[in-house]
Protein backbone atom coordinates (compact mmCIF):
# COMPACT_ATOMS: atom_id res chain seq x y z
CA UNK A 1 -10.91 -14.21 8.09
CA UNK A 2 -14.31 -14.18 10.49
CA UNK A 3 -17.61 -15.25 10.25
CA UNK A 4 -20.45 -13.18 9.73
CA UNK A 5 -21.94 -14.28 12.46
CA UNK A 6 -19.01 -12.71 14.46
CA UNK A 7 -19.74 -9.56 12.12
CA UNK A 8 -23.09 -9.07 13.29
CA UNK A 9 -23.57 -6.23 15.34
CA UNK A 10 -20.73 -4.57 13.03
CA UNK A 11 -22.76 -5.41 10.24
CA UNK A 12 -25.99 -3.80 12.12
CA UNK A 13 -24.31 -0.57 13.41
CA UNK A 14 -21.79 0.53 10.45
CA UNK A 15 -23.96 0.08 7.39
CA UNK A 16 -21.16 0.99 5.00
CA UNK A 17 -17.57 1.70 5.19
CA UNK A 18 -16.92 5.91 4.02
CA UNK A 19 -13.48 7.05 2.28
CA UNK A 20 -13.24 10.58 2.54
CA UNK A 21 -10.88 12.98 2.76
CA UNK A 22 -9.85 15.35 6.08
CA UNK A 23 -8.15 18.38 7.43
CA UNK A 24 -6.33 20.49 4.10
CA UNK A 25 -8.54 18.26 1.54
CA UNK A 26 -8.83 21.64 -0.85
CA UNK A 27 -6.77 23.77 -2.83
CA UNK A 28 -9.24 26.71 -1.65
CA UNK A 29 -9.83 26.65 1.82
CA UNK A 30 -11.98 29.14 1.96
CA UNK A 31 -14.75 27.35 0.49
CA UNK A 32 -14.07 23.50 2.09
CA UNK A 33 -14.29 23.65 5.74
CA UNK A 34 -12.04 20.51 7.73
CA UNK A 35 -14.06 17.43 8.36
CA UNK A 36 -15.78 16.57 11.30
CA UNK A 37 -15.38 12.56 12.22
CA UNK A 38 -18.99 10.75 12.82
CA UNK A 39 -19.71 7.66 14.98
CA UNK A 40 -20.64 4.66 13.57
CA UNK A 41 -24.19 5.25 11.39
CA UNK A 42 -23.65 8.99 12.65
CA UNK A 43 -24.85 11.44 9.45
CA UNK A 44 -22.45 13.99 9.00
CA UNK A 45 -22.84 17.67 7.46
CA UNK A 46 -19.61 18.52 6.22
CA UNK A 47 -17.12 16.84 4.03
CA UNK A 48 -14.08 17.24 2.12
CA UNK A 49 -14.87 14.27 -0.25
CA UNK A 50 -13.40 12.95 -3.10
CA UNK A 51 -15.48 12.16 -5.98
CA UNK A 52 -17.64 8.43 -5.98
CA UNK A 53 -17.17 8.18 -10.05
CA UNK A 54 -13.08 7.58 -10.43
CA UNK A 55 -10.70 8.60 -13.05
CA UNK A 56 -10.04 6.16 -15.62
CA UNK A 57 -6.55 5.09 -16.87
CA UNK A 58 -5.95 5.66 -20.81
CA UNK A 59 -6.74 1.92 -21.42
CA UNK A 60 -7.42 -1.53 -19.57
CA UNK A 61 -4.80 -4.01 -17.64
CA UNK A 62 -4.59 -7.81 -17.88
CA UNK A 63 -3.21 -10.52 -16.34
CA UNK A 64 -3.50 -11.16 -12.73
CA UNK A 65 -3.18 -7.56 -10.35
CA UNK A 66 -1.43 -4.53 -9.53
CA UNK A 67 0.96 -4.54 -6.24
CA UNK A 68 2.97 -1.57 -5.73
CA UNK A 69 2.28 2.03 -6.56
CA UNK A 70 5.02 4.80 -6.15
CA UNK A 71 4.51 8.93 -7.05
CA UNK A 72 7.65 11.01 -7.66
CA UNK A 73 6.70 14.10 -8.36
CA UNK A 74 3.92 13.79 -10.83
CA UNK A 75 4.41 10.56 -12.03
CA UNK A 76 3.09 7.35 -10.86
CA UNK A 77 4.99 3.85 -11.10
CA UNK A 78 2.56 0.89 -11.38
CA UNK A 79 3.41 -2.36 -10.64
CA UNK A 80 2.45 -6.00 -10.56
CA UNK A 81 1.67 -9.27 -12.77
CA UNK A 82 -0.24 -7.59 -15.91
CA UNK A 83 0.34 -6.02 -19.46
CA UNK A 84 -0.83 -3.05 -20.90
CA UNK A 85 -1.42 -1.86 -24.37
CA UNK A 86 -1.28 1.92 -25.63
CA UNK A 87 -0.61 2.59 -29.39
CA UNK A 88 0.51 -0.96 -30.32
CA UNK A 89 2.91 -1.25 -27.22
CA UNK A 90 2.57 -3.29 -24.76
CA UNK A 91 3.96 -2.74 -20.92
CA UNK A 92 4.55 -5.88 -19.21
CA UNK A 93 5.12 -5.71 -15.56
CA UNK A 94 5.65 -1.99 -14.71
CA UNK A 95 4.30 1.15 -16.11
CA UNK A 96 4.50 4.72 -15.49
CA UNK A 97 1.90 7.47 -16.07
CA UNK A 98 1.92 11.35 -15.37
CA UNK A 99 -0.67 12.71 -13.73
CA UNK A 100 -1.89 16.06 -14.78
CA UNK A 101 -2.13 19.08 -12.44
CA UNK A 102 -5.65 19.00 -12.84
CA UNK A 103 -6.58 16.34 -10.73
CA UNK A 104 -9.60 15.83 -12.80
CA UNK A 105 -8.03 14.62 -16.01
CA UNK A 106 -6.99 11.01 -16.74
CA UNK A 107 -3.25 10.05 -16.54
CA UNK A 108 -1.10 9.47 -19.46
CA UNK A 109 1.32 6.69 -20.42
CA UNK A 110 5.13 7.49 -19.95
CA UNK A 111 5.76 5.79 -23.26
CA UNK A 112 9.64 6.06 -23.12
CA UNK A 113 9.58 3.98 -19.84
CA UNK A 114 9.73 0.29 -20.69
CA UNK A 115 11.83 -1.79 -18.84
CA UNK A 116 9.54 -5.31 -19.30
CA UNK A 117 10.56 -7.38 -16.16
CA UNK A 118 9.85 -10.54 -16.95
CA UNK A 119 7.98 -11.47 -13.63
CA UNK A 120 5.70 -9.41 -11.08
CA UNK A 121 6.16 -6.44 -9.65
CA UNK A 122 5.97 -6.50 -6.12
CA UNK A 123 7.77 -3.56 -4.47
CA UNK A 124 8.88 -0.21 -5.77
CA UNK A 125 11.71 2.56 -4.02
CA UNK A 126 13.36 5.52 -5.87
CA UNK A 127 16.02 8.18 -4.60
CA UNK A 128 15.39 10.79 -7.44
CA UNK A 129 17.63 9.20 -9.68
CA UNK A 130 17.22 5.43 -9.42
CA UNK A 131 14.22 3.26 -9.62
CA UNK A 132 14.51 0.15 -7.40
CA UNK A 133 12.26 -2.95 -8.42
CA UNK A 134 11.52 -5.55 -6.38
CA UNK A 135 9.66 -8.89 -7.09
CA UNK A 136 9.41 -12.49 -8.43
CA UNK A 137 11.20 -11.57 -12.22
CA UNK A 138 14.42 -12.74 -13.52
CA UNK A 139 15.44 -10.34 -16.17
CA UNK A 140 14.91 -6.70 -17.12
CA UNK A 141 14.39 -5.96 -21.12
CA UNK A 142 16.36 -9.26 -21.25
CA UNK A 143 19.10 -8.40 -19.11
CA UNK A 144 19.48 -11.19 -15.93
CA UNK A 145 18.60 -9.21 -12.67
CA UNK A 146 17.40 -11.65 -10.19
CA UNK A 147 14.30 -10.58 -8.01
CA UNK A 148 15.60 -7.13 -7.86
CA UNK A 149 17.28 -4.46 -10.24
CA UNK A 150 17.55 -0.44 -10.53
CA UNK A 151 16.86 1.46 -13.30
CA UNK A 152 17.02 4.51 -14.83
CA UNK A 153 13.53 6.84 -13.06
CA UNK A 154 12.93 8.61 -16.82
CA UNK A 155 14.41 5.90 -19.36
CA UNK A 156 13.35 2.60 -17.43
CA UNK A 157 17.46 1.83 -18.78
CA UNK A 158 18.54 -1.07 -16.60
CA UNK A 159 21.33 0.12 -14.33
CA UNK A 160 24.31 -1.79 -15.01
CA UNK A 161 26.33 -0.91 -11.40
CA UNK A 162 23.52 -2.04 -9.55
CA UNK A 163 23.60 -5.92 -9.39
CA UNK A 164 22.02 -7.71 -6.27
CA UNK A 165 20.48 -10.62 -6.81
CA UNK A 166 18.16 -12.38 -4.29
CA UNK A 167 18.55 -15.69 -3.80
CA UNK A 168 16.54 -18.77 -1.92
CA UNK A 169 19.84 -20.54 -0.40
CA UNK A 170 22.47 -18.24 1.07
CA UNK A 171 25.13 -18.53 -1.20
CA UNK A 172 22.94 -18.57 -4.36
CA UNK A 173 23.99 -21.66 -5.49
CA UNK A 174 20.34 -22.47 -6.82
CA UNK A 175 19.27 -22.56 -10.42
CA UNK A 176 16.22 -21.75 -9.90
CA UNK A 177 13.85 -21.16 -6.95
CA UNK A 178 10.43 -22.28 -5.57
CA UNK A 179 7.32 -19.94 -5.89
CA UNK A 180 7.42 -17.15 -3.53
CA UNK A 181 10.76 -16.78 -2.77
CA UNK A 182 11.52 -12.97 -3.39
CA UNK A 183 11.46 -9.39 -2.77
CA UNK A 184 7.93 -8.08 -0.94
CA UNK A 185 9.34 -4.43 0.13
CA UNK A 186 11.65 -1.82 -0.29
CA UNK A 187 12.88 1.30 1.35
CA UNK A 188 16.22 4.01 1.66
CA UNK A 189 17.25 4.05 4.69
CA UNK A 190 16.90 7.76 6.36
CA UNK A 191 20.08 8.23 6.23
CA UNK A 192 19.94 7.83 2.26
CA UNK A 193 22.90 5.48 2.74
CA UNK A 194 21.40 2.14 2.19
CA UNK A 195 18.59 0.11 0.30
CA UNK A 196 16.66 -2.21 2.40
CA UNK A 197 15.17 -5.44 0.75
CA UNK A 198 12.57 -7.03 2.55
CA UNK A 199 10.99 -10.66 1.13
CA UNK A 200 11.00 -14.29 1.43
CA UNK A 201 14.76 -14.96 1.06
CA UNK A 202 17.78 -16.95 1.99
CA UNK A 203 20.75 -14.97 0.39
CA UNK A 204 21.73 -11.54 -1.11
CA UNK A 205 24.51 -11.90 -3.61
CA UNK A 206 26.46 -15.09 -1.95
CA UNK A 207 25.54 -13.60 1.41
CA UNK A 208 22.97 -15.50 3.95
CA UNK A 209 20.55 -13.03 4.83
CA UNK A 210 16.99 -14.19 5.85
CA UNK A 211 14.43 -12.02 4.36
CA UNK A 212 15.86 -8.66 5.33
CA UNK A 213 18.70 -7.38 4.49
CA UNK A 214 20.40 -3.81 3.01
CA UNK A 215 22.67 -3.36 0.14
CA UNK A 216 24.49 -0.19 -1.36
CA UNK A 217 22.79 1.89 -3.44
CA UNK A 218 24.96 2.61 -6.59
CA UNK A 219 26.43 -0.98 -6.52
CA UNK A 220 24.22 -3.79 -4.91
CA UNK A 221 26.72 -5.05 -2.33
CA UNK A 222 25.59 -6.47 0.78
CA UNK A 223 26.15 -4.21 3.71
CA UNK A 224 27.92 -5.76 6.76
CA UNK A 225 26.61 -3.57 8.93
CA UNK A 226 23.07 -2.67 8.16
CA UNK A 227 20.34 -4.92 9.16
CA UNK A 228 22.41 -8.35 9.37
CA UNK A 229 19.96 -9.35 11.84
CA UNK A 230 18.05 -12.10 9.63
CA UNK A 231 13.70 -11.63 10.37
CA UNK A 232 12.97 -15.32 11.44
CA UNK A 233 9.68 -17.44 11.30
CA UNK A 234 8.16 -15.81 8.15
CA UNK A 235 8.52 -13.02 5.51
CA UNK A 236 8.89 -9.31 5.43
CA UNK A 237 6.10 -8.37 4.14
CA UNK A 238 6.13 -4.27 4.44
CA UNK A 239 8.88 -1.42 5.21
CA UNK A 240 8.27 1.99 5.42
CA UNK A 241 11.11 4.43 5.82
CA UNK A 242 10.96 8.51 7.36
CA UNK A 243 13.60 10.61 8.50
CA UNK A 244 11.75 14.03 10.42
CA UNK A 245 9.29 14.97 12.70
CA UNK A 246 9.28 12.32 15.56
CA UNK A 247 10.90 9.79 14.10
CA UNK A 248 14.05 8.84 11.82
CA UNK A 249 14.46 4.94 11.10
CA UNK A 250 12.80 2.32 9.54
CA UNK A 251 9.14 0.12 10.31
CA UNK A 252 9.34 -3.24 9.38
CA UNK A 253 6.07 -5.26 9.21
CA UNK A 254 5.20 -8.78 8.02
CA UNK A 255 5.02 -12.42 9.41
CA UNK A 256 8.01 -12.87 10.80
CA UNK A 257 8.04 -14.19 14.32
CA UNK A 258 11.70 -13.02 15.49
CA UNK A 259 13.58 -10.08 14.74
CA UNK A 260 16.23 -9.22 17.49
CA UNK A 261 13.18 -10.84 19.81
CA UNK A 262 10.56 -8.25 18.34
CA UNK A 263 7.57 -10.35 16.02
CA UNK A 264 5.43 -9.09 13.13
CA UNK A 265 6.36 -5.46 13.62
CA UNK A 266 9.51 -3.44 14.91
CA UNK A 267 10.87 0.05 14.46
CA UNK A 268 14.21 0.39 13.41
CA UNK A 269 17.26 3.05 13.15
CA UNK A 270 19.07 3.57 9.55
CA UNK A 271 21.65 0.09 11.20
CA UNK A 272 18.40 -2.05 11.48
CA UNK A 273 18.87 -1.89 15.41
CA UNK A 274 15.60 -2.50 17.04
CA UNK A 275 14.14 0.31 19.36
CA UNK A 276 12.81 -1.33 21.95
CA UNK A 277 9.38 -0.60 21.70
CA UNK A 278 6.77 -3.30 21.44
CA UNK A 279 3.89 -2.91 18.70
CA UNK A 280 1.00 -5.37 19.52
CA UNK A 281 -0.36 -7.08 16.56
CA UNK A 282 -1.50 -10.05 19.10
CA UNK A 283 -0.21 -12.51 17.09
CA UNK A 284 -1.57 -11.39 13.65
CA UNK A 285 1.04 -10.73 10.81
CA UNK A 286 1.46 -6.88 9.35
CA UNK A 287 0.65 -6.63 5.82
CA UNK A 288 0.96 -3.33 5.49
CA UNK A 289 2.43 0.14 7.30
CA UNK A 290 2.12 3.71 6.80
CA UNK A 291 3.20 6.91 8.98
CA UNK A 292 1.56 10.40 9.62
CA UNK A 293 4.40 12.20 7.78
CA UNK A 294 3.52 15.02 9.69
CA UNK A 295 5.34 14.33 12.53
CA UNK A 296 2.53 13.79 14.81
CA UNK A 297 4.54 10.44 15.35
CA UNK A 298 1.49 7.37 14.81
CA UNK A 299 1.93 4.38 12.83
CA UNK A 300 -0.81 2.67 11.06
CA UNK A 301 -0.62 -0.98 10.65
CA UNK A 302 -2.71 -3.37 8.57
CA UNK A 303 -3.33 -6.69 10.18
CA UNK A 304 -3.84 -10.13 8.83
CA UNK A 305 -4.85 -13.79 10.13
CA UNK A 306 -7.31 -13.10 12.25
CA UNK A 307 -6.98 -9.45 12.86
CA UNK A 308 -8.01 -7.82 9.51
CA UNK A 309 -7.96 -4.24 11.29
CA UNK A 310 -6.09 -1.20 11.06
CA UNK A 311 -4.39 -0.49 14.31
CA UNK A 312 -2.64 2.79 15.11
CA UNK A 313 0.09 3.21 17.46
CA UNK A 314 2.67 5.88 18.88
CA UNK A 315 5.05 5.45 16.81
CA UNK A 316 8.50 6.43 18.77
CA UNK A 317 9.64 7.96 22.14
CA UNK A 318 8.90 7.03 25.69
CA UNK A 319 5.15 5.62 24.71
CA UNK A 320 6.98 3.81 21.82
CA UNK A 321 3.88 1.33 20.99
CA UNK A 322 0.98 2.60 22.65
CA UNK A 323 -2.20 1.43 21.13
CA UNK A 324 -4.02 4.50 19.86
CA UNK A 325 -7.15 3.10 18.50
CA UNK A 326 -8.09 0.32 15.82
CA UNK A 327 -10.99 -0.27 13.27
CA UNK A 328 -13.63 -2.95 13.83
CA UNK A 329 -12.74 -6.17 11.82
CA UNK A 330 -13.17 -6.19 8.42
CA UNK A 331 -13.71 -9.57 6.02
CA UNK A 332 -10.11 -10.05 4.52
CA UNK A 333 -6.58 -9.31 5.58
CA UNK A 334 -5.72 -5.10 5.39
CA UNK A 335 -3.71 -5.61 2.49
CA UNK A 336 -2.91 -1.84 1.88
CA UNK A 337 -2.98 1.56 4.43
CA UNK A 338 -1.81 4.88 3.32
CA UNK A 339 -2.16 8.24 5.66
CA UNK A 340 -2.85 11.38 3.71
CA UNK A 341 -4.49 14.64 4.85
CA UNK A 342 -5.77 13.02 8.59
CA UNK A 343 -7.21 10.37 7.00
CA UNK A 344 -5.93 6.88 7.07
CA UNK A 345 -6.98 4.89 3.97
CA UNK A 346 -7.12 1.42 3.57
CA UNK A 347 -7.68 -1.58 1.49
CA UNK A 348 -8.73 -4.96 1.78
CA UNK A 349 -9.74 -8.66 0.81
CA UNK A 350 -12.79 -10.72 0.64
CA UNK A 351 -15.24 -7.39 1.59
CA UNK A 352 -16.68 -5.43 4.37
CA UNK A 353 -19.89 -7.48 5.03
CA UNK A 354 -20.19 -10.85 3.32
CA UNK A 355 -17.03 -13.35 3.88
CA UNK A 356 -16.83 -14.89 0.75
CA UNK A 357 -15.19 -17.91 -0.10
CA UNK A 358 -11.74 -18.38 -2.46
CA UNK A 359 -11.86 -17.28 -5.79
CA UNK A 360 -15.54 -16.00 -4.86
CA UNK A 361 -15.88 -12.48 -3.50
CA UNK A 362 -17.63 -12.06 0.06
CA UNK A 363 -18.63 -8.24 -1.57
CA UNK A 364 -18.29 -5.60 -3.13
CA UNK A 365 -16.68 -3.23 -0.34
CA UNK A 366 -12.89 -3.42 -0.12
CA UNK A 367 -11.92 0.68 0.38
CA UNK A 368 -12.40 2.97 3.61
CA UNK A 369 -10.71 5.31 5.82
CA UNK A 370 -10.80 6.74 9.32
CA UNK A 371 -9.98 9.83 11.10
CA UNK A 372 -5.94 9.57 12.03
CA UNK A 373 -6.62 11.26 15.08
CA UNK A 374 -9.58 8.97 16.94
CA UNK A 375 -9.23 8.33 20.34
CA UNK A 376 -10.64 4.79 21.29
CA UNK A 377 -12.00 2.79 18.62
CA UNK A 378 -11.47 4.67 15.33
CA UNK A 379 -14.83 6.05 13.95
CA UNK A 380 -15.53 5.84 10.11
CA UNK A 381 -16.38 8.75 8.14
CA UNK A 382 -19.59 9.34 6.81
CA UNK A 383 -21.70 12.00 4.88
CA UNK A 384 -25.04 13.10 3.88
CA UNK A 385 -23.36 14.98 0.61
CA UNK A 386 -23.76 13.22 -1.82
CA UNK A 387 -26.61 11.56 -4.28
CA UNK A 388 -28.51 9.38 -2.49
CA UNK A 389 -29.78 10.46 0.74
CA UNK A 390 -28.38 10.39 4.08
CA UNK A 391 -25.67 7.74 4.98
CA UNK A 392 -26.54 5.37 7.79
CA UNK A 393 -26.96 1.33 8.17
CA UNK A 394 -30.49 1.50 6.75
CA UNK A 395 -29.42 3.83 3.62
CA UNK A 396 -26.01 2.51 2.85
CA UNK A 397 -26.26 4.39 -0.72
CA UNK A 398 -26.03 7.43 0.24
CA UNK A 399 -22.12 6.96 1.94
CA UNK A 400 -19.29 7.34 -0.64
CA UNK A 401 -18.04 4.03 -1.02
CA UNK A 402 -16.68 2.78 -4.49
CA UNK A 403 -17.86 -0.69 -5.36
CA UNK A 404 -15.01 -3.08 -6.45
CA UNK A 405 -16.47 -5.48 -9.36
CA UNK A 406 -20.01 -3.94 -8.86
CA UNK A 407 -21.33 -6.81 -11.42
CA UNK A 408 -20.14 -9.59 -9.43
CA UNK A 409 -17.69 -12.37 -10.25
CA UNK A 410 -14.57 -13.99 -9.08
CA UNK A 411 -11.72 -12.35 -9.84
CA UNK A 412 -12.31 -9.23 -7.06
CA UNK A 413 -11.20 -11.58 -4.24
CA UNK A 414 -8.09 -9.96 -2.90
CA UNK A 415 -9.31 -6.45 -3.48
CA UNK A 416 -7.00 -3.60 -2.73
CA UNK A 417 -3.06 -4.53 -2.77
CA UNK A 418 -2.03 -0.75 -2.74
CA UNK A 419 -3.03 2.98 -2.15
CA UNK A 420 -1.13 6.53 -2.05
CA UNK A 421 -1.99 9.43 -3.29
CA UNK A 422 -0.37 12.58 -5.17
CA UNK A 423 -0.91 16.10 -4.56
CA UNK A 424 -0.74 18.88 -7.56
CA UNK A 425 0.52 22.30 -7.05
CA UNK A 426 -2.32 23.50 -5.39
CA UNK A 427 -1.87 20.72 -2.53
CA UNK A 428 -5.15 19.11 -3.84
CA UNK A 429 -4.48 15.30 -3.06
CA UNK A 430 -5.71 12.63 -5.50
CA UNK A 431 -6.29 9.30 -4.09
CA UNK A 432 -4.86 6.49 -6.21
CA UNK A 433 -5.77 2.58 -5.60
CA UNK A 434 -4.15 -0.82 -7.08
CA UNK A 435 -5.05 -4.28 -6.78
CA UNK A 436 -6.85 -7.12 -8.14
CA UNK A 437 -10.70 -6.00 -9.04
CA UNK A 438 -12.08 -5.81 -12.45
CA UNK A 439 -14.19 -2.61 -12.18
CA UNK A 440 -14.73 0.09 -10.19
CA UNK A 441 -17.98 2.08 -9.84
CA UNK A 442 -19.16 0.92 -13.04
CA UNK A 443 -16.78 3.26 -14.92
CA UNK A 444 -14.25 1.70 -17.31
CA UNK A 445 -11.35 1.42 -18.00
CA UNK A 446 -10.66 0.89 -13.75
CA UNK A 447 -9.18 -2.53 -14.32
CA UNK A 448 -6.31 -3.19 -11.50
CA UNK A 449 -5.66 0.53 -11.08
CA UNK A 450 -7.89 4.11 -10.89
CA UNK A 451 -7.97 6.95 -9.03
CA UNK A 452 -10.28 9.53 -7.32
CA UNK A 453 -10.13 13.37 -7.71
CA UNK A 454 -12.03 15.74 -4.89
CA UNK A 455 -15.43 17.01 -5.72
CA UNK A 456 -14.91 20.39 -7.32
């Protein structure tokens, strides 16, 4: 966190954080010309922008947030600590909806896809045939799977080969754990041979492992040699896994201080052997990590503590860890970053201007993006476009820029815990958000989860 007094000339220059989207933002080209990226309080012209007024889901979440999002194809896993009633059945836990082709129309509920963990959701991974859960719970649909389970991706059926359990002494011996012990990310490795598990953990099925570890995919067991390495100091918090264009291994973020002498942030082959390269977070913990798929070979990482920034790096080769560019601070720790289309969206705590103080909301600002391919430090997009005049520090209304819990209260705190986005058949991407706000943009149902078509 930082003061607002440290915030000032931010504060004066950048009016308002912009989320927009870049490059191929339209299915028709012809009539959507790529974005241009504006300075800070710099009007722009031209935009590719997604609409201010989201897309509601077919009804309203309760209970505490939403953590993890994950698209296959055109469906959407949601998960977190919440329920969430559709035709006198309620999802606990972990949902799925299909999102329509038209990226206009709201989503539906999957309603054969129930599994009901019985604890939150905190990190989802699928291979096409297996759904891999991750989190705090102890059972699925009443069957014991501890902290982590697979299931069936159309059913929600609890696979019954599949049975790690993550444990908070090495050899499991415990009957039952202290809060926070558990599963915070997941990932296949490249190679598609292995399932990485990254958390606050002692154990894996008898096994010491300390909060990292991989396990088979059909069966659960611990792998002896894939990532035995255990990530010292603090927990994994984030892993993100690609295989193509510049790079093929796996980024591992969080607050660890030591993994094979690399802290907070290391890139990894399929084994879990470090690279070499050194990713500068100085001394702030990664929350959160997303690649250009593209293969133009950066790495975005969220920062925490006292960085609350996005910082982009080269993500492999001889420049392995080059600082690219990063954001200006930002109120709260970048809980979520996602890269679609050259822009790099992300999501955060507390707000943009005011620092608020726990459970109270600093403001209402918690979602922006920048160009993925600024040089220096990152300039935020910005348009005249829409409703509202022209965007700049002294007319903040007319940038696009969603308001989290627009009417105020306490539960919009911790803001944004995820973003991706899904792309129909005309490559026309639909930016989708999770977390822990009440309301979006006035428009309801937006409780915990929405999501933002382009403007037509």
């Amino acid at each position: 966190m930082i003061s607002i007094e440290k915030n000032a000339s931010l504060r004066a220059a950048l009016g308002l954080l912009v989320a927009a989207s870049s490059g191929a933002c339209s299915a028709d080209p012809e009539t959507r010309a790529p974005e241009p990226v504006g300075k800070l309080g710099e009007e722009l012209t031209t935009i590719c922008p997604f609409r201010q007024t989201p897309v509601a889901a077919p009804g309203t979440f309760s209970g505490a947030n939403v953590r993890a999002l994950l698209v296959r194809g055109s469906r959407v896993y949601i998960g977190g600590s919440f329920s969430f009633t559709y035709n006198n059945t309620t999802y606990n836990n972990l949902i799925a909806f299909d999102l329509p082709w038209d990226t206009q129309a709201p989503p539906t509920v999957v309603t054969g896809f129930r599994p009901q963990p019985n604890g939150s959701v905190r990190a989802l991974a699928t291979d096409g045939q297996k759904l891999y859960i991750g989190g705090d719970f102890t059972t699925i649909n009443g069957t014991s799977r501890r902290r982590l389970a697979a299931v069936n991706v159309d059913s929600g059926a609890v696979d019954a080969t599949f049975t790690a359990r993550i444990c908070c002494t090495g050899n499991c011996s415990e009957t039952s754990c202290a809060g926070g012990t558990g599963v915070r990310a997941l990932a296949i490795t490249p190679d598609g041979g292995a399932l990485v598990i990254g958390g606050n953990f002692a154990g894996v099925k008898d096994i010491p492992r300390t909060n990292i570890a991989a396990v088979d995919k059909t069966s659960g067991a611990v792998s002896t040699s894939r990532f035995t390495t255990g990530a010292t100091g603090g927990e994994v918090t984030t892993l993100v896994s690609r295989n193509g264009g510049s790079f093929s291994g796996v980024f591992m973020g969080g607050a660890f201080t030591d993994y094979q002498g690399h802290g907070f942030l290391v890139a990894t082959d399929s084994s879990g052997s470090a690279n070499g390269g050194v990713f500068a977070t100085d001394g702030n913990p990664v929350i959160s990590v997303d690649v250009d798929p593209g293969g133009e070979g950066k790495l975005f990482a969220g920062l925490g503590g006292s960085g609350n920034k996005v910082r982009a790096f080269v993500a492999s080769g001889v420049n392995q860890g080059l600082q690219l560019w990063e954001t200006p601070i930002v109120q709260g720790d970048v809980q979520a970053v996602h890269y679609v289309d050259g822009g790099v969206y992300f999501g955060f705590h507390d707000g943009m201007f005011v620092n608020g103080t726990y459970p109270n909301p600093g403001d209402v600002y918690k979602l922006a993006s920048v160009s993925s391919t600024s040089s220096g430090v990152a300039q935020f997009m910005f348009s005249n476009s829409h409703p509202g005049g022209p965007c700049n520090a002294s007319n903040p209304s007319g940038c696009w820029a969603p308001k989290m819990d627009p009417a105020g209260g306490t539960t919009g705190f911790f803001g944004l815990w995820a973003i991706t986005s899904f792309k129909n058949s005309s490559n026309s991407p639909r930016l989708m958000i999770g977390g822990e706000f009440t309301q979006v943009s006035t428009i309801s149902p937006t409780k915990f989860f929405t999501s933002f078509s382009l403007v037509p």
